[in-house]
Protein backbone atom coordinates (compact mmCIF):
# COMPACT_ATOMS: atom_id res chain seq x y z
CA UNK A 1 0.00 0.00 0.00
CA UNK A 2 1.09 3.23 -1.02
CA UNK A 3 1.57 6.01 2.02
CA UNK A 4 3.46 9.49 1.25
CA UNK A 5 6.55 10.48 2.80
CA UNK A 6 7.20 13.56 4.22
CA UNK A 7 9.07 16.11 2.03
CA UNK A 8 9.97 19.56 3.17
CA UNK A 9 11.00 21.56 0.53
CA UNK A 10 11.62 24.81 2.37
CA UNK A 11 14.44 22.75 4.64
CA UNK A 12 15.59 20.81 1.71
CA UNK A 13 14.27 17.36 3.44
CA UNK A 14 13.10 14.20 2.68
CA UNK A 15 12.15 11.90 5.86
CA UNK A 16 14.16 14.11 7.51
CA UNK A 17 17.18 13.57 5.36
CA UNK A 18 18.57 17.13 4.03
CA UNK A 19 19.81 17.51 0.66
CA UNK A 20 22.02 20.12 -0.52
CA UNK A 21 19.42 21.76 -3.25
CA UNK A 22 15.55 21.82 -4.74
CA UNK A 23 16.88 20.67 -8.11
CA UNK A 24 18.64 17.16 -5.82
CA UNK A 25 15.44 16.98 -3.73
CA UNK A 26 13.07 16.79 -6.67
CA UNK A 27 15.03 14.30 -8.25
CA UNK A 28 15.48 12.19 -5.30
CA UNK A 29 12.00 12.55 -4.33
CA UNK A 30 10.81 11.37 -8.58
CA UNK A 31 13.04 8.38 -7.77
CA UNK A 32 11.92 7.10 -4.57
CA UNK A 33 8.22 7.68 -5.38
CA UNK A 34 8.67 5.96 -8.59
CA UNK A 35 9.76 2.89 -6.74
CA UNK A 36 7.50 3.09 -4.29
CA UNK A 37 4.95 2.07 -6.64
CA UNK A 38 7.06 -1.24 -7.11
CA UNK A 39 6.45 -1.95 -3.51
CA UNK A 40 9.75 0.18 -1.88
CA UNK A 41 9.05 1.12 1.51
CA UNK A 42 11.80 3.96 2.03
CA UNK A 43 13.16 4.65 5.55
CA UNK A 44 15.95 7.26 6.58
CA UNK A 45 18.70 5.16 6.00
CA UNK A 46 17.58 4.14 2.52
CA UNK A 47 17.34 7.41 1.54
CA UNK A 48 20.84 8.65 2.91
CA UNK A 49 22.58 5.49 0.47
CA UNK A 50 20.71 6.78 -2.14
CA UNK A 51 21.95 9.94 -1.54
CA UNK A 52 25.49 8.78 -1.07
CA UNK A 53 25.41 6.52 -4.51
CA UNK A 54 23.74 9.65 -6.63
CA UNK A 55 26.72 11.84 -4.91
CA UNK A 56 29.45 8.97 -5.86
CA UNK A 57 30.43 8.81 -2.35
CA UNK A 58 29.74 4.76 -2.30
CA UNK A 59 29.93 2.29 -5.32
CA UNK A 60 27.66 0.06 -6.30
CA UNK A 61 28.58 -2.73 -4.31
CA UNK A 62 28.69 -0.99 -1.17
CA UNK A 63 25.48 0.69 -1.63
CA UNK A 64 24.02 -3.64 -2.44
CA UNK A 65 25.58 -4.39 0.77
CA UNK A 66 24.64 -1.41 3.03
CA UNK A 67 21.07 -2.03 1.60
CA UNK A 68 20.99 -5.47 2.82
CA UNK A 69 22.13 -4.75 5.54
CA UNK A 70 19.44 -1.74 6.16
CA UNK A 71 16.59 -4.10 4.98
């Protein structure tokens, strides 16, 4: 089942997450709502590796194994 998630886009936040810019939040916020259709049930956590793999500051393989591990 679908729920939203809360997006504040006067503090740059999603879930509580800041980002550094509207253009980054929009984008993030298309992507994880896009999944969520597919069944994705974001939490904080999720958000920040997605964050970190858009920003290359984790590969691919870490960001598999940190969201395993966040699962």
């Amino acid at each position: 089942m679908y729920k939203p998630i809360q997006i504040d886009r006067e503090k740059l936040t999603i879930m509580g997450v800041p980002l550094p810019d509207l253009e980054t939040l929009n984008s993030v916020a298309y992507a994880i709502g896009s999944n969520m259709y597919e069944g994705f049930e974001p939490n904080e956590k999720l958000i920040q590796l997605y964050i970190n793999a858009k920003n290359s500051r984790i590969d691919n393989f870490e960001l598999i194994t940190q969201m395993k591990a966040a699962l």
